[in-house]
Protein backbone atom coordinates (compact mmCIF):
# COMPACT_ATOMS: atom_id res chain seq x y z
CA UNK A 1 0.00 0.00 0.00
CA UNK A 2 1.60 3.53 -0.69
CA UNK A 3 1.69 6.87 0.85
CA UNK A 4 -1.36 7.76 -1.30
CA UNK A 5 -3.66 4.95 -0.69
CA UNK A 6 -2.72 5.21 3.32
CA UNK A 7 -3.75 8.85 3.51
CA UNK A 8 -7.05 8.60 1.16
CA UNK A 9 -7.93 5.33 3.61
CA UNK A 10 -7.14 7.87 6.29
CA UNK A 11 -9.49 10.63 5.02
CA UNK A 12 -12.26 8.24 4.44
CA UNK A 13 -12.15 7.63 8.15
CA UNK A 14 -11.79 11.11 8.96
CA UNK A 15 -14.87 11.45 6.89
CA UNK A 16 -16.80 9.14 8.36
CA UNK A 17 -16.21 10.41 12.23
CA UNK A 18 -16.76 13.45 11.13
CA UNK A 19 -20.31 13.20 9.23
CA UNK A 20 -20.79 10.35 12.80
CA UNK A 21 -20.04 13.68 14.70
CA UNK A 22 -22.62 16.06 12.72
CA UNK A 23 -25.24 13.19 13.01
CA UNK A 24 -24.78 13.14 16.91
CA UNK A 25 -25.13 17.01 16.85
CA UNK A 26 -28.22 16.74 15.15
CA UNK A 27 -29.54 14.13 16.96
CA UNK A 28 -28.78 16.55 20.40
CA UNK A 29 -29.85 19.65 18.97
CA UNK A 30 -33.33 17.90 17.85
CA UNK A 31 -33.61 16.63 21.71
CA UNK A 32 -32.64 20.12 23.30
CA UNK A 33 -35.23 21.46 20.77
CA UNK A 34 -37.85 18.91 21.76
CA UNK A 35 -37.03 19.54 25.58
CA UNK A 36 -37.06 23.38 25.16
CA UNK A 37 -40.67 23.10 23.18
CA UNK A 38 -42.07 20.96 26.40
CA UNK A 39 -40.30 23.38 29.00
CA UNK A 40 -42.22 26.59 27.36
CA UNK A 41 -45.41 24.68 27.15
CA UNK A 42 -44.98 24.30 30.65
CA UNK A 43 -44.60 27.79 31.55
CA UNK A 44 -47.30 29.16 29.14
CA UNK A 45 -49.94 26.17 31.25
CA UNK A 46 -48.52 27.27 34.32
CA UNK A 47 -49.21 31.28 33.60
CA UNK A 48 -52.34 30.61 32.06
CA UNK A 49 -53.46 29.01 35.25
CA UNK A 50 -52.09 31.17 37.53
CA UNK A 51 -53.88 34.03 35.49
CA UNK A 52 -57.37 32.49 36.52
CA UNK A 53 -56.19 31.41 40.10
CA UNK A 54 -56.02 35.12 40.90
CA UNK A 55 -59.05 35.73 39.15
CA UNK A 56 -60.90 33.35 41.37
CA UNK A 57 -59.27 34.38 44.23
CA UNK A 58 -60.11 37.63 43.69
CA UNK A 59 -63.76 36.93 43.64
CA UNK A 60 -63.62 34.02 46.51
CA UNK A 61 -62.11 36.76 49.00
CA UNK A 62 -64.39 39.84 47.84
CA UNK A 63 -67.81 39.25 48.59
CA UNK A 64 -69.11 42.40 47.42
CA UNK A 65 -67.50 41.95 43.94
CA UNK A 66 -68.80 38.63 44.24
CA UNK A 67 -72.72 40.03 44.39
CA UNK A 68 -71.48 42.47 41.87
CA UNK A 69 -70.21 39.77 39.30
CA UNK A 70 -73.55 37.70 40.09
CA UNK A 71 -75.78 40.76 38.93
CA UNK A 72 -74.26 40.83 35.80
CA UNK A 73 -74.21 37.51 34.91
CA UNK A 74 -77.99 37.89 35.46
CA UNK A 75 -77.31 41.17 33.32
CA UNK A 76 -79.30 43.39 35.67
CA UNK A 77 -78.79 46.91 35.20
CA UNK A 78 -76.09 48.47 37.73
CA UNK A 79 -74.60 51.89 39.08
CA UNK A 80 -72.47 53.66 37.00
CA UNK A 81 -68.83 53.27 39.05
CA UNK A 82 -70.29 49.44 39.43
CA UNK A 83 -70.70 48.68 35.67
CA UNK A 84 -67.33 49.88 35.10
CA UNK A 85 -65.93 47.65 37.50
CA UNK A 86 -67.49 44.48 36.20
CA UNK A 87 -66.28 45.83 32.81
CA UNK A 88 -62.51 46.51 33.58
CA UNK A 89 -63.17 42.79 35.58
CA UNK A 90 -64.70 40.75 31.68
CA UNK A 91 -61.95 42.77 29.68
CA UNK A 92 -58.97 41.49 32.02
CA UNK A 93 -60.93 37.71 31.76
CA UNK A 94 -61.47 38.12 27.92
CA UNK A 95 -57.70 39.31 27.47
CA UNK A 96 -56.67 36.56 29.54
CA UNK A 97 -58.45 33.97 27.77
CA UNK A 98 -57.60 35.35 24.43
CA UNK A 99 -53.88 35.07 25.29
CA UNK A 100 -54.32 31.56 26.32
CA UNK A 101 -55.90 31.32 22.42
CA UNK A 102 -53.04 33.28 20.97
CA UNK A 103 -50.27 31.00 22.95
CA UNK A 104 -52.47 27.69 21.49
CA UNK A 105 -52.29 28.64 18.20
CA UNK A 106 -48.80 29.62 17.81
CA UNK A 107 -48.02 25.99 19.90
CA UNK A 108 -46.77 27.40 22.81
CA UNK A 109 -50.08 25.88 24.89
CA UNK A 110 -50.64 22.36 25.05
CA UNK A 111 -53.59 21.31 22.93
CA UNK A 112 -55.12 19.11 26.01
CA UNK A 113 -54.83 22.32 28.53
CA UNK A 114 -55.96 24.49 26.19
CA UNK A 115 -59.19 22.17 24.98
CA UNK A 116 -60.72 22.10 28.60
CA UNK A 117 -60.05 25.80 28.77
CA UNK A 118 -61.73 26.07 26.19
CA UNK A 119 -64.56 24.02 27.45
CA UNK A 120 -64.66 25.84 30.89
CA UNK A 121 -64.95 29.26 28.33
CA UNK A 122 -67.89 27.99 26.86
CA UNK A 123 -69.38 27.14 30.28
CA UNK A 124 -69.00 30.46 31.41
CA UNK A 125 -70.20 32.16 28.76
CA UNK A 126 -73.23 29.88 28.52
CA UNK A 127 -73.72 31.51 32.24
CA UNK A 128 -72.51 34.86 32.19
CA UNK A 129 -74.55 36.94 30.31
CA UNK A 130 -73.12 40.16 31.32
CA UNK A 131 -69.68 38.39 29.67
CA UNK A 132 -70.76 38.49 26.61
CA UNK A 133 -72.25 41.71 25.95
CA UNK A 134 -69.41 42.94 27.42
CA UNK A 135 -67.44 40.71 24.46
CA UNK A 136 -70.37 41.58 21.34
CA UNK A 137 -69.63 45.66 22.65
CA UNK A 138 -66.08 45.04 22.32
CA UNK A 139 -65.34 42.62 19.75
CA UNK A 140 -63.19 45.13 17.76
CA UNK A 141 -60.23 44.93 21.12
CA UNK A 142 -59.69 41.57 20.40
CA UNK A 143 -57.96 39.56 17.31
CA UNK A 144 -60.12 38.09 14.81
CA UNK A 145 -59.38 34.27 15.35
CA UNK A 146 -60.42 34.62 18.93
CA UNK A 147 -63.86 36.30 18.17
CA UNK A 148 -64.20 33.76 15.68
CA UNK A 149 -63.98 30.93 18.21
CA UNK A 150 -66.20 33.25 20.60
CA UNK A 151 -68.63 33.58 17.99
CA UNK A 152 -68.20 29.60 17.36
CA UNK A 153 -69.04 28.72 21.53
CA UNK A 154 -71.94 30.86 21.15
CA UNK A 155 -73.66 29.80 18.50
CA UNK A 156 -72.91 26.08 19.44
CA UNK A 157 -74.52 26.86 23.11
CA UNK A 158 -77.25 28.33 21.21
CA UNK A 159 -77.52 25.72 18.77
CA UNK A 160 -77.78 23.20 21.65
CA UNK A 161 -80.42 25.23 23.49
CA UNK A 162 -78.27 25.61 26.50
């Protein structure tokens, strides 16, 4: 065997560790990737959730807001200074919930968290009536996907007779 033949052998070798090596990179890269998709999922749950604990603990430790919120659910006319409290209260839900819709969408919310979300949304606007006026008055503060799927859990409550 010559010089020649020793060196291409060599290469061939080299080659093959090396293209060994960029496989094994990829390989790690895909499973950071994978890790680092789950990780954010995570977080955007965990946020989401937290969002709506202080929402409900708002309303569990405020008993007054808690009559308030169960006049307009009824949608019973109210004060002034009290309507505009229950409507800074549906804009922060609506914003929340459209967030979680947002974060779905672009993948960064599980598809099984953001389903029964979803679900509990339609139960609440099934109940709420004061929710969704609040939502038809101010459709146009809100991205058109999301009052799409509003529009959608509406008319399949109504459709139901619910």
């Amino acid at each position: 065997m010559d010089k020649s033949e020793v060196l291409d052998r060599v290469n061939r070798w080299l080659v093959l560790f090396a293209n060994i090596g960029v496989l094994t990179g990829i390989l790690f890269l895909a499973y950071e990737l994978r890790q680092n998709t789950v990780a954010t999922q995570m977080e955007a749950a965990s946020n989401f959730q937290d969002s709506f604990s202080e929402i409900e603990f708002f309303i569990s430790r405020n008993p007054e807001f808690a009559e308030l919120l169960d006049a307009g659910r009824r949608g019973e006319e109210l004060p002034d200074v009290s309507a505009m409290r229950l409507s800074v209260f549906y804009g922060n839900v609506l914003r929340t919930w459209q967030n979680a819709h947002l974060q779905y969408l672009a993948g960064t919310l599980d598809e099984g968290v953001w389903l029964g979300s979803r679900a509990r949304l339609a139960t609440v606007l099934e109940q709420d009536r004061g929710l969704v006026v609040h939502w038809q008055n101010n459709k146009d503060h809100f991205s058109p996907a999301y009052n799409e799927m509003i529009s959608s859990l509406l008319k399949d409550s109504s459709a139901t007779g619910d």
